[in-house]
C-alpha atoms as a PDB file:
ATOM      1  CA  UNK A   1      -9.856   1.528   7.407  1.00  0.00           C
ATOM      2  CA  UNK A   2      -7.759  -1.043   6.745  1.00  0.00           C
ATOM      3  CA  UNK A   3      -8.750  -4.619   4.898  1.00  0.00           C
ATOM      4  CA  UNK A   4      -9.991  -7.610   6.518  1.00  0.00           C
ATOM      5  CA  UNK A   5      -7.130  -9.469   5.067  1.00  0.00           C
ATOM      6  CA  UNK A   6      -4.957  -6.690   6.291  1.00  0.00           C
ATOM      7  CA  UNK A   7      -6.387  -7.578   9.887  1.00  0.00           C
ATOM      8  CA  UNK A   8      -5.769 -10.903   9.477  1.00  0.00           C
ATOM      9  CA  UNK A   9      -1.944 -10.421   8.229  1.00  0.00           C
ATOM     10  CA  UNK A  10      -1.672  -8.839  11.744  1.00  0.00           C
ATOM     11  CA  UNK A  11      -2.374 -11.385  13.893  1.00  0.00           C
ATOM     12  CA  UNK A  12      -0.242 -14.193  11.592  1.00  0.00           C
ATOM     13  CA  UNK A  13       2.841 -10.828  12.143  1.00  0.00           C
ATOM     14  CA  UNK A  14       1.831 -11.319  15.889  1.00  0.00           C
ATOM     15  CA  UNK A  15       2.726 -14.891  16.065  1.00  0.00           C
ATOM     16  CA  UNK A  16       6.103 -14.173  13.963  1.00  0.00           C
ATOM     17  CA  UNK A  17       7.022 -11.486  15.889  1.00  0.00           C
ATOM     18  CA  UNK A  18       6.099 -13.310  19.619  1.00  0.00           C
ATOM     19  CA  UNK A  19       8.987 -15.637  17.744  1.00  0.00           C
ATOM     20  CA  UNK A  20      11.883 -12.892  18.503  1.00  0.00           C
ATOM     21  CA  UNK A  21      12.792 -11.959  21.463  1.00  0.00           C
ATOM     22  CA  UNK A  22      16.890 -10.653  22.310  1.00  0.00           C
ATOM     23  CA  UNK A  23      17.547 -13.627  23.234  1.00  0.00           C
ATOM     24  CA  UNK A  24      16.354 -15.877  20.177  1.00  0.00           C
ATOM     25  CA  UNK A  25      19.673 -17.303  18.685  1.00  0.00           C
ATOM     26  CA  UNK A  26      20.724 -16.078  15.405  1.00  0.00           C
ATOM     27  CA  UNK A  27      20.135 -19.644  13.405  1.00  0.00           C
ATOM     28  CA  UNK A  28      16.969 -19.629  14.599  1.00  0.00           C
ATOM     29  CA  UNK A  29      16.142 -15.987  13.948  1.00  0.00           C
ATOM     30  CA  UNK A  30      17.488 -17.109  10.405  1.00  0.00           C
ATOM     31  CA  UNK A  31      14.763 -20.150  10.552  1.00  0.00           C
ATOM     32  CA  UNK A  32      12.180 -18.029  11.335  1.00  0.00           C
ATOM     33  CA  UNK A  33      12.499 -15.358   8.373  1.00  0.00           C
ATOM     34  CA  UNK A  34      10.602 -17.970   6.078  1.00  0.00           C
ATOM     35  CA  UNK A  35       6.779 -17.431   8.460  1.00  0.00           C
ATOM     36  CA  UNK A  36       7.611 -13.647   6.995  1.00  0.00           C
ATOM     37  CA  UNK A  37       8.109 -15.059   3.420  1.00  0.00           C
ATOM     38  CA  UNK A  38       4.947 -17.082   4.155  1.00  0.00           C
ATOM     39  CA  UNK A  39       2.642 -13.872   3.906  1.00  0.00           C
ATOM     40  CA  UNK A  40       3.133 -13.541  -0.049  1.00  0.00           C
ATOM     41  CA  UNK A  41       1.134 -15.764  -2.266  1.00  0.00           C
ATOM     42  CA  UNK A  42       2.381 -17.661  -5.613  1.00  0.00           C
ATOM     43  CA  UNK A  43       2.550 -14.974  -8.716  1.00  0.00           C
ATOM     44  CA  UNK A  44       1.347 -16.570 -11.669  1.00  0.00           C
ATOM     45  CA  UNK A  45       3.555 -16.952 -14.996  1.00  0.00           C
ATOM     46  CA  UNK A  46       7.016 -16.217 -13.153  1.00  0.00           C
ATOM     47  CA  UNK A  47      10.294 -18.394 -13.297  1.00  0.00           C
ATOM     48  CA  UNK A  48      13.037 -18.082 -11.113  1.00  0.00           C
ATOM     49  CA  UNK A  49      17.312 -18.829 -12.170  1.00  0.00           C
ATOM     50  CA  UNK A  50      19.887 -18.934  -9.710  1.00  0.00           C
ATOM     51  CA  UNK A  51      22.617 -17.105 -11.172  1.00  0.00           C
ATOM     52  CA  UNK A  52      26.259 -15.641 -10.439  1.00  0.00           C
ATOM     53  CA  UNK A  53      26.528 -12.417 -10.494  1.00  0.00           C
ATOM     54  CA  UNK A  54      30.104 -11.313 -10.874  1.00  0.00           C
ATOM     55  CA  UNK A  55      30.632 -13.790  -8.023  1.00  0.00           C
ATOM     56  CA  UNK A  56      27.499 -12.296  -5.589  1.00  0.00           C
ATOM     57  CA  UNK A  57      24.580 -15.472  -5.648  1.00  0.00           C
ATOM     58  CA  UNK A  58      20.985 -14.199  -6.673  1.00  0.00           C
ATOM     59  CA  UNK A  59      18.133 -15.454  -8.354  1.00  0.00           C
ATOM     60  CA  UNK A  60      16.336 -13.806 -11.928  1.00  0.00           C
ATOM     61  CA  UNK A  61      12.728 -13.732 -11.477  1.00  0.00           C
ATOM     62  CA  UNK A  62      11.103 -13.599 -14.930  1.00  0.00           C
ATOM     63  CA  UNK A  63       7.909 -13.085 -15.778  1.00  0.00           C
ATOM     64  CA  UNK A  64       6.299 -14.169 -18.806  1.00  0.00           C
ATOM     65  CA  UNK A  65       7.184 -11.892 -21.730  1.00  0.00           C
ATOM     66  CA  UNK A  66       8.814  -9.447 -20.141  1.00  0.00           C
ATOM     67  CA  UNK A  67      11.469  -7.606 -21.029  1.00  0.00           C
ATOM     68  CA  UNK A  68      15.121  -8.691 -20.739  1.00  0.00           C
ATOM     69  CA  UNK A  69      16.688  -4.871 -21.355  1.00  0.00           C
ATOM     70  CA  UNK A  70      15.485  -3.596 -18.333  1.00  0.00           C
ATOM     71  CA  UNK A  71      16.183  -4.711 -15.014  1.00  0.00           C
ATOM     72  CA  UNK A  72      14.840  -4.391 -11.260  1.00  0.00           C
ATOM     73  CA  UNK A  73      17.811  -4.907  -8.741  1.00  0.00           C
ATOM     74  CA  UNK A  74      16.116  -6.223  -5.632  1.00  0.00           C
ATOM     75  CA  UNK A  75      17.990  -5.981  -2.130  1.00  0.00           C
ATOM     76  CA  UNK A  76      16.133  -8.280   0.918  1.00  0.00           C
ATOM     77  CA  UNK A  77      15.579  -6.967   4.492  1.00  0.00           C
ATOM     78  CA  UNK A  78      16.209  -8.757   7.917  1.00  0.00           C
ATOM     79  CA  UNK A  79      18.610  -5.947   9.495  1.00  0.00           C
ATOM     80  CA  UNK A  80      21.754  -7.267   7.505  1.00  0.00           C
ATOM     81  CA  UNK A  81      21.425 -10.524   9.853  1.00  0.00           C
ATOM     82  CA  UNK A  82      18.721 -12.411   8.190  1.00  0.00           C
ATOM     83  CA  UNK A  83      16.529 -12.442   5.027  1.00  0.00           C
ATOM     84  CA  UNK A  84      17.533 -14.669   2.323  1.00  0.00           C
ATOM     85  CA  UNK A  85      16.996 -14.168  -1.941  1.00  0.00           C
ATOM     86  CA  UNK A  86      14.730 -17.621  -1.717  1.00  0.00           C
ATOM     87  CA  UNK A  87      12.621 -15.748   1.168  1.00  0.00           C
ATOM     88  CA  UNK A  88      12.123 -12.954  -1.453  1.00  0.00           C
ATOM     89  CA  UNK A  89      11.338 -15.332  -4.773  1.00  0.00           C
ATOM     90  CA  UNK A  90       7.619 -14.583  -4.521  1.00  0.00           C
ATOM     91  CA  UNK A  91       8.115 -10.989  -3.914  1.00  0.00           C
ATOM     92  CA  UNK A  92      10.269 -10.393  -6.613  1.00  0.00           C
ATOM     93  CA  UNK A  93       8.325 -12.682  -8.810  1.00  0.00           C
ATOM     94  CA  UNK A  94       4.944  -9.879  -8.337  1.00  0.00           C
ATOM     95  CA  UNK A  95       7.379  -7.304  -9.217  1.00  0.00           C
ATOM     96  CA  UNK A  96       8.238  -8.973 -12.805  1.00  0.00           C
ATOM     97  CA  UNK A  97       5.161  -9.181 -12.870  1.00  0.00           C
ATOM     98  CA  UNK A  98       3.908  -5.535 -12.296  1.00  0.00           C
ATOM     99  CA  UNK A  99       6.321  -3.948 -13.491  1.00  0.00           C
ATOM    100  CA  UNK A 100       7.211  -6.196 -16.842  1.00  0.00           C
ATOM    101  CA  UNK A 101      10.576  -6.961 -16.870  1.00  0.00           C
ATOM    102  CA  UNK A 102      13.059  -8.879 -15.181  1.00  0.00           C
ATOM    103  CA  UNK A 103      14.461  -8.528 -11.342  1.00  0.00           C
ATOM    104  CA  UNK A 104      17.954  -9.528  -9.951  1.00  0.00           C
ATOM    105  CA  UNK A 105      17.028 -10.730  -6.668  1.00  0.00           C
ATOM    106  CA  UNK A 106      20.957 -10.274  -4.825  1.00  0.00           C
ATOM    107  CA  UNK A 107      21.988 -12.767  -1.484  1.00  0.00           C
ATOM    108  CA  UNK A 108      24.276 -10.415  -0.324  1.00  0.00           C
ATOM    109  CA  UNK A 109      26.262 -11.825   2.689  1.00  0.00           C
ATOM    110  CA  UNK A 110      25.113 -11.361   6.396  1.00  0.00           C
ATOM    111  CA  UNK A 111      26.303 -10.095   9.744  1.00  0.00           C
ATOM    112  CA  UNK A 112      28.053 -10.561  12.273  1.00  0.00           C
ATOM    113  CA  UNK A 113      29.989 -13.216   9.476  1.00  0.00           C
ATOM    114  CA  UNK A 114      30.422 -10.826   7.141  1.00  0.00           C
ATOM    115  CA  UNK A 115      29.978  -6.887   8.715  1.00  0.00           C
ATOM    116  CA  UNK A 116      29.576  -3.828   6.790  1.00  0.00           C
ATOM    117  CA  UNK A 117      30.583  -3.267   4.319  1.00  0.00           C
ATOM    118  CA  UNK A 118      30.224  -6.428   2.807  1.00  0.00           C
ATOM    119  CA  UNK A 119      26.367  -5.670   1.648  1.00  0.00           C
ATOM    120  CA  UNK A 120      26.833  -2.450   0.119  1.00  0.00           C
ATOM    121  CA  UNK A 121      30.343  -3.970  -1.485  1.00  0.00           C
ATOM    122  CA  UNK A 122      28.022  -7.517  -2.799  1.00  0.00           C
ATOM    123  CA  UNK A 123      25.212  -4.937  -4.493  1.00  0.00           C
ATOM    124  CA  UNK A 124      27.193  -2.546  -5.642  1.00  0.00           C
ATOM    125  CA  UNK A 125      29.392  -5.586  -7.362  1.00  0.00           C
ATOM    126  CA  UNK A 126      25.636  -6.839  -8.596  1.00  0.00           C
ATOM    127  CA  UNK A 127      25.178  -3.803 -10.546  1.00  0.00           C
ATOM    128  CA  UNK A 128      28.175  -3.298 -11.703  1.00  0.00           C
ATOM    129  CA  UNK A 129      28.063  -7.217 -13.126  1.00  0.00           C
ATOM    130  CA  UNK A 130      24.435  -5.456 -14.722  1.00  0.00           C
ATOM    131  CA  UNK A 131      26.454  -3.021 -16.810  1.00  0.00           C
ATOM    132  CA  UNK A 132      29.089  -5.515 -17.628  1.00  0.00           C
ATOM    133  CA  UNK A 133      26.343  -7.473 -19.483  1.00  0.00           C
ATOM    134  CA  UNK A 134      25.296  -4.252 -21.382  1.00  0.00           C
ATOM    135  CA  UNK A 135      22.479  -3.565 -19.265  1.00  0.00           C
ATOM    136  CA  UNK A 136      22.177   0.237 -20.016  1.00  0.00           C
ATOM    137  CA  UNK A 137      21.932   2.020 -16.583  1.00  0.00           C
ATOM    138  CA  UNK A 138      19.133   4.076 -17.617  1.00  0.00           C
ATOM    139  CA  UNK A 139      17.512   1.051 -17.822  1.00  0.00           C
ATOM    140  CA  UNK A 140      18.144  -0.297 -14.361  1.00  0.00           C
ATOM    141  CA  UNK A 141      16.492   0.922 -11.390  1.00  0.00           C
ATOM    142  CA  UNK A 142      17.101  -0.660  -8.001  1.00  0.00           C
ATOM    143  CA  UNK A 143      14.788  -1.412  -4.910  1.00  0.00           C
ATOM    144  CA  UNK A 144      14.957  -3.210  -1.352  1.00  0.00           C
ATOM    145  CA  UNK A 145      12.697  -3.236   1.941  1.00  0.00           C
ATOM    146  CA  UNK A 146      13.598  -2.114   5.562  1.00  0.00           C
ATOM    147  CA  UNK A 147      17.748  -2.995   5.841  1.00  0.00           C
ATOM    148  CA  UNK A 148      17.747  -3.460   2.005  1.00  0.00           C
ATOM    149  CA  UNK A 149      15.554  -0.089   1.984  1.00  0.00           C
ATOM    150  CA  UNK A 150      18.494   1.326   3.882  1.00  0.00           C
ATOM    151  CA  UNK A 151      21.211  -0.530   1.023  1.00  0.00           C
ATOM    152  CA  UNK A 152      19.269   0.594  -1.900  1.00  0.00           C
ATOM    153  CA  UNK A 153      20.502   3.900  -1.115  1.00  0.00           C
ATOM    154  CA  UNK A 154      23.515   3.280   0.132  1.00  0.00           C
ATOM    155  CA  UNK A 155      24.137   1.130  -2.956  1.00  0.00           C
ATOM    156  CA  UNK A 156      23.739   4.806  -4.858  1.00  0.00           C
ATOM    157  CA  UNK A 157      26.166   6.191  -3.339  1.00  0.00           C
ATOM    158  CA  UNK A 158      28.488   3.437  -3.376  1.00  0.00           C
ATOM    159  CA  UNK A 159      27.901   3.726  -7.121  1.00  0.00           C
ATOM    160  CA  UNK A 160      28.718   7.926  -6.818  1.00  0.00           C
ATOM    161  CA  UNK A 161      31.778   6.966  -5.196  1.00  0.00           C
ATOM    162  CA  UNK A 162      32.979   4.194  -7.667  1.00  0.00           C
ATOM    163  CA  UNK A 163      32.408   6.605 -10.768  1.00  0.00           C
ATOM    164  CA  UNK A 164      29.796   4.387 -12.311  1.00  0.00           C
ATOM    165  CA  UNK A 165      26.648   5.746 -13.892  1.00  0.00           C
ATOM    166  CA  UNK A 166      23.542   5.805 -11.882  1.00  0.00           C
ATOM    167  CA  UNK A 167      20.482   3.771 -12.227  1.00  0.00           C
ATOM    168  CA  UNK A 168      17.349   5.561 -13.807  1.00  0.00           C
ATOM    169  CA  UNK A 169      15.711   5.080 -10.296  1.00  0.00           C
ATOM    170  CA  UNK A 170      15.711   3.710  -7.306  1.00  0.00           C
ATOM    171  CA  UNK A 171      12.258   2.604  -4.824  1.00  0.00           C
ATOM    172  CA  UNK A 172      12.913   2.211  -0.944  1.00  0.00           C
ATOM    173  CA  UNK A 173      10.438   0.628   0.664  1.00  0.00           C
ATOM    174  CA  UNK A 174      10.135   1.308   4.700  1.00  0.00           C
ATOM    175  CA  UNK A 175      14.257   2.158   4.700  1.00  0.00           C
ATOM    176  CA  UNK A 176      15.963   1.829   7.507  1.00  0.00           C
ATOM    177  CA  UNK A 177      18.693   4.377   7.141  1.00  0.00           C
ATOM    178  CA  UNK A 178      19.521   5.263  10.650  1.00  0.00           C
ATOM    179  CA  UNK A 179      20.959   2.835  12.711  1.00  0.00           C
ATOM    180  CA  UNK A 180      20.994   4.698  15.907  1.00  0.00           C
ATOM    181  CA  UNK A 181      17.058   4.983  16.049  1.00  0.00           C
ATOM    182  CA  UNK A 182      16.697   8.682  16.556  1.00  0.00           C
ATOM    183  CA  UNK A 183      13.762   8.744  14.469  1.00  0.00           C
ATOM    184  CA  UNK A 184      10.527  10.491  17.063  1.00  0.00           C
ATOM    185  CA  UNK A 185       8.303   7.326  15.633  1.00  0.00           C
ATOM    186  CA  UNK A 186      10.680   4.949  17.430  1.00  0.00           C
ATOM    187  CA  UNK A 187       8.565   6.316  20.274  1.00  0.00           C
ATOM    188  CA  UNK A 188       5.252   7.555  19.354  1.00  0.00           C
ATOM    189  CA  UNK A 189       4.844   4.735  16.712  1.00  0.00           C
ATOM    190  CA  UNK A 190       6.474   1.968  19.406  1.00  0.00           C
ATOM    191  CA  UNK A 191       2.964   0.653  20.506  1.00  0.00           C
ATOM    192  CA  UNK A 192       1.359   0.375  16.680  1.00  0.00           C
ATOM    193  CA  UNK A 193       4.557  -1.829  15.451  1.00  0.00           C
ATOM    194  CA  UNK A 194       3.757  -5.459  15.830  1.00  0.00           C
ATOM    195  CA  UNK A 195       7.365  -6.466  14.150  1.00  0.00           C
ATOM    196  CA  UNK A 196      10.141  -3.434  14.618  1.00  0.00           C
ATOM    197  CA  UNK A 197      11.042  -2.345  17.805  1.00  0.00           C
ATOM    198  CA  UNK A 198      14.164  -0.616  19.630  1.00  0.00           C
ATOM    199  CA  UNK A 199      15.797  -3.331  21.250  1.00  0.00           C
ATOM    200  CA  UNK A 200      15.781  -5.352  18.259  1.00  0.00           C
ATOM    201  CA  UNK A 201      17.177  -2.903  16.050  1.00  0.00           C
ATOM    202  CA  UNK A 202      20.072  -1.840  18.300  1.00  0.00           C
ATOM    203  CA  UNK A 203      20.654  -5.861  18.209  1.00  0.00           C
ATOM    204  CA  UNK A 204      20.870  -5.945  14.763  1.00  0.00           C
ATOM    205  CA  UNK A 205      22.748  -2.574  14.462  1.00  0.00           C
ATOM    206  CA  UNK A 206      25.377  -4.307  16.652  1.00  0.00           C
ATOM    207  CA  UNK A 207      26.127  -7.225  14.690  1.00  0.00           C
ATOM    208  CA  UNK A 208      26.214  -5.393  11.727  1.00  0.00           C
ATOM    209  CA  UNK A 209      28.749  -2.902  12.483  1.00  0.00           C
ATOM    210  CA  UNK A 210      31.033  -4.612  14.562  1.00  0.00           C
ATOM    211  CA  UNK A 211      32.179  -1.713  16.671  1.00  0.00           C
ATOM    212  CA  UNK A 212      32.215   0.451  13.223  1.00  0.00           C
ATOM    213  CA  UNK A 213      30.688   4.672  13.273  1.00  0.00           C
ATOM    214  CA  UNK A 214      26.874   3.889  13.155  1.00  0.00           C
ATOM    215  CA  UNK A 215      26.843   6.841  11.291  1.00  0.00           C
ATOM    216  CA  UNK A 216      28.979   5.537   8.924  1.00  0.00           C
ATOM    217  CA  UNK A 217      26.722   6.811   5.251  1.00  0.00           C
ATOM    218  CA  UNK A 218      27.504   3.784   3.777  1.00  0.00           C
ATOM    219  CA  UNK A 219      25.852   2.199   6.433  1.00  0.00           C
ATOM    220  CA  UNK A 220      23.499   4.965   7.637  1.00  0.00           C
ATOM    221  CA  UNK A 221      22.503   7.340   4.861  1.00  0.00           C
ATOM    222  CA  UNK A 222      20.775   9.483   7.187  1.00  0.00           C
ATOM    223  CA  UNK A 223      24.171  11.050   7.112  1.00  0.00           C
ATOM    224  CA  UNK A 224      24.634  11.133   3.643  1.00  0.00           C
ATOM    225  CA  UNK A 225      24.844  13.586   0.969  1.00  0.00           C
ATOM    226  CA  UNK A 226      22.561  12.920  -1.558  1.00  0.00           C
ATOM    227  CA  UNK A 227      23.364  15.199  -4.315  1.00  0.00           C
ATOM    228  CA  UNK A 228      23.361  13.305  -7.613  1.00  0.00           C
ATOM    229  CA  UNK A 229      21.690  10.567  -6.731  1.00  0.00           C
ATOM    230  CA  UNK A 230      18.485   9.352  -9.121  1.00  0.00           C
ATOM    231  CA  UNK A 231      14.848   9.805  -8.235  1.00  0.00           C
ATOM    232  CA  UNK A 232      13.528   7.792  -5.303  1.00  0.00           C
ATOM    233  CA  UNK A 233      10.035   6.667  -4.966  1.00  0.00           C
ATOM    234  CA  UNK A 234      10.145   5.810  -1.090  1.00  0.00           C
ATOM    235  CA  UNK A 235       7.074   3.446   0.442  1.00  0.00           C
ATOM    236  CA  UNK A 236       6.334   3.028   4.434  1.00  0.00           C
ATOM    237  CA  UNK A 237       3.142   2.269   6.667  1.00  0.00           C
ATOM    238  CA  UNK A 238       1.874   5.305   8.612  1.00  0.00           C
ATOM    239  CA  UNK A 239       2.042   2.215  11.925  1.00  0.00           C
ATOM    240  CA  UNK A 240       5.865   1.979  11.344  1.00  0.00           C
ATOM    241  CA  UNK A 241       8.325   2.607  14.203  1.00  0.00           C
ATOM    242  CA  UNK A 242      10.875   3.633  11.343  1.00  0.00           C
ATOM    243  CA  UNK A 243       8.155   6.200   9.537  1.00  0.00           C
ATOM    244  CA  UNK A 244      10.620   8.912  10.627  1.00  0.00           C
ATOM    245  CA  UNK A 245      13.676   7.120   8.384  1.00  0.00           C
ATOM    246  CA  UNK A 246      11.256   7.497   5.495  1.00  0.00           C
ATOM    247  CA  UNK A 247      10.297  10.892   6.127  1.00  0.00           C
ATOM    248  CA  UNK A 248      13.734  12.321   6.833  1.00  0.00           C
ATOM    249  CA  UNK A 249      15.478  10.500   3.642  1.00  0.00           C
ATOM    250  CA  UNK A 250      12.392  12.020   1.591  1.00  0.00           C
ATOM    251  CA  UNK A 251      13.368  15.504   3.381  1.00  0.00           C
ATOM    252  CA  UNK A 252      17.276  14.856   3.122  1.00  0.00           C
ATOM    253  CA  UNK A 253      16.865  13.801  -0.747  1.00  0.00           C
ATOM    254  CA  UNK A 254      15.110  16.862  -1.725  1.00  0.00           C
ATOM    255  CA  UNK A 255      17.030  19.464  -0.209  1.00  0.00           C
ATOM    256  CA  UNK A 256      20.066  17.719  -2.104  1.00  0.00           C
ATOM    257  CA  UNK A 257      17.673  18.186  -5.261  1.00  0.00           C
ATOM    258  CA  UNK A 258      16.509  14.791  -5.651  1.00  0.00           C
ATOM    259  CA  UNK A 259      13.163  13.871  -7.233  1.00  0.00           C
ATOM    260  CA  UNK A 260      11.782  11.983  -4.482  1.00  0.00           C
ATOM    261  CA  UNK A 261       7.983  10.964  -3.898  1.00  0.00           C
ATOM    262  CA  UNK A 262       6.607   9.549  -0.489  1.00  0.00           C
ATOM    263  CA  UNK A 263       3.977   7.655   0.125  1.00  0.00           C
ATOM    264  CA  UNK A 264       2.072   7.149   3.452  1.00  0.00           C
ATOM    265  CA  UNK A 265       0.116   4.120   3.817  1.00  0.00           C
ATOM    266  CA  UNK A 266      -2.628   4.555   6.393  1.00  0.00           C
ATOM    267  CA  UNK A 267      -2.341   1.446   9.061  1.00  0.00           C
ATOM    268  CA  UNK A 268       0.338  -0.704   7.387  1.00  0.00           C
ATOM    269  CA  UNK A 269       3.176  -2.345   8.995  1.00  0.00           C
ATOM    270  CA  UNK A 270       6.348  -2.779   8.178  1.00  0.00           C
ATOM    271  CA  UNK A 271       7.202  -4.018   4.742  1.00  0.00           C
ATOM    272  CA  UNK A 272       3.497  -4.693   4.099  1.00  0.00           C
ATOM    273  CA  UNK A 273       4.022  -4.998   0.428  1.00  0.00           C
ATOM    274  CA  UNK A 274       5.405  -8.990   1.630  1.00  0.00           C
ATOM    275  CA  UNK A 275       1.470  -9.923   1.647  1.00  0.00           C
ATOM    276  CA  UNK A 276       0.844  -9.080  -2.574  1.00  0.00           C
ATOM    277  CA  UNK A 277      -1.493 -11.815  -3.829  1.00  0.00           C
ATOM    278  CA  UNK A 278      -3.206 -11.842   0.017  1.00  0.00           C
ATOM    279  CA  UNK A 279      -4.072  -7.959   0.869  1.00  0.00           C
ATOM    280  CA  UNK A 280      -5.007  -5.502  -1.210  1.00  0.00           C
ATOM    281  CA  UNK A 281      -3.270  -2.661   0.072  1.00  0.00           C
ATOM    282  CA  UNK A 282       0.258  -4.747  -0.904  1.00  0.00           C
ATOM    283  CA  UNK A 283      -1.579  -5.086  -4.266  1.00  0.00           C
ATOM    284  CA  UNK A 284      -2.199  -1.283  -4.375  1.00  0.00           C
ATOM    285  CA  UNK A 285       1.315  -0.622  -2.955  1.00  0.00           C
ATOM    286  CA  UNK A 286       3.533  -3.071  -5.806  1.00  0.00           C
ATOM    287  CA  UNK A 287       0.747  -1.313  -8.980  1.00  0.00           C
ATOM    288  CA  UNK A 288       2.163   1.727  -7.858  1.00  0.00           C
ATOM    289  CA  UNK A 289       5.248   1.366  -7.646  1.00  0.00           C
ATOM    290  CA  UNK A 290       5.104  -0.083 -11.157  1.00  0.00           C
ATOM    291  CA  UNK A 291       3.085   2.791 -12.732  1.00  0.00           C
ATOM    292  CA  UNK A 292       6.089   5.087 -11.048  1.00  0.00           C
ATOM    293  CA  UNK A 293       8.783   3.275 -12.570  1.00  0.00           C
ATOM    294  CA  UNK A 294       8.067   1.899 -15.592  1.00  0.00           C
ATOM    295  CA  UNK A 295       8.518   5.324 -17.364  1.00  0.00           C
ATOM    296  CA  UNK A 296      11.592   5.731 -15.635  1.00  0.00           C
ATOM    297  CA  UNK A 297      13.286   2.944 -17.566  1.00  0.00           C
ATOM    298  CA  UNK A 298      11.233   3.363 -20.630  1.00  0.00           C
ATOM    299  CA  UNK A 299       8.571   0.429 -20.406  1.00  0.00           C
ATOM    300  CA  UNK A 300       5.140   1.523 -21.843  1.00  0.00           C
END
């Protein structure tokens, strides 16, 4: 059964998501992205530096005594239209904290201004700046939620393509991977999901590709080949209309031979790891992440 905070963090979702309708205008969609941000609490002992990296914007979030040789790559959601690195500073900040060393929170630009590619192109150009500053990429893993669930991976295989040495790992948390919403929980999950629903994805889908093939794998790695990628450590809610984009990529990455672990969360939401500091199951969600890939970049 889920938490009483947990029930709570529904009903403030509710009131976000009776915010967005098709018809909300884009600045004001934008606007609204910070009630989302609103779920996490303060982490304690975290500072936060805007920084420039290799011309991409995006923030360091430090914790306390962590270590500066190994880096978490973070990649927002919002469906490629919305989201922000300042939305994601307290987010990020847990993460330092959990996992003990620094994250590269990236504000990579947004559709409809600036359509795929431009995402994929502004992390990729992140990690590569990483490497430039003799970050070792077994060192470096890289993570994201719901659209930047989607551009973690994609951000692999942009990597693959570009002949640059992979990350150590990589942690998508409720991916959104196909943009054409084929998944069977679009349907029989459409009635738990207080935030994600058809209509709004196909919106978002829209503006993102700008007439472009939705099935695109640099913009939908549900049609990807995976071979060669690094281990993925993939996190979703069990109430999620996009559970079936987490189970397929887990599916599609270890047929390719990917080490890939899945985990389930009974009665989440989307992107519940937003509340850590006010649910417990977020709490649960971000320690294990952190036990999973701290040995993957060497942190004891």
């Amino acid at each position: 059964m889920a938490s009483e905070q947990a029930e709570a963090i529904k009903e403030h979702l509710r009131h976000f998501a009776g915010s967005i309708d098709p018809s909300t205008e884009l600045t004001e969609l934008r606007a609204i992205y910070e009630e989302f941000a609103a779920l996490t609490a303060d982490p304690e002992g975290v500072t936060w530096t805007e920084v420039d990296a290799g011309g991409v914007p995006a923030v360091w979030a430090d914790r306390s005594g962590g270590a500066h040789d190994r880096v978490l790559q973070y990649v927002h959601g919002g469906g490629y239209v919305m989201g922000a690195a300042e939305y994601y500073r307290k987010l990020t900040g847990h993460l330092a904290n959990a996992v003990g060393c620094r994250v590269l929170n990236v504000d990579y630009r947004l559709a409809p201004e600036h359509p795929h590619p431009a995402p994929v192109d502004d992390s990729t150009t992140a990690y590569r700046w990483l490497l430039e500053r003799g970050i070792e990429p077994g060192h470096i893993a890289i993570a994201g939620d719901s659209a930047g669930g989607g551009l973690t991976v994609t951000t692999l295989l942009n990597i693959r393509a570009a002949g640059l040495p992979m990350p150590a790992a990589a942690m998508p948390l409720s991916p959104w991977i196909d943009l054409e919403g084929t998944g069977d929980s679009m349907i029989t999950r459409a009635d738990r999901d207080i935030l994600v629903h058809a209509d709004q994805l196909k919106g978002m889908a829209d503006a993102f590709l700008q007439g472009q093939d939705p099935r695109d794998p640099l913009a939908a790695p549900l049609h990807a080949d995976l071979t060669g990628l690094c281990a993925l450590y993939i996190q979703v809610g069990d109430d999620e209309s996009l559970l079936d984009d987490s189970v397929r990529l887990a599916e599609r990455a270890r047929q390719a031979g990917v080490e890939c672990r899945l985990d389930v969360f009974h009665e989440m939401q989307h992107v519940f790891q937003m509340a850590a500091g006010n649910m417990p199951e977020a709490d649960e969600a971000i320690g294990r992440l952190a036990d999973w890939v701290r040995p993957q970049l060497g942190l004891t």
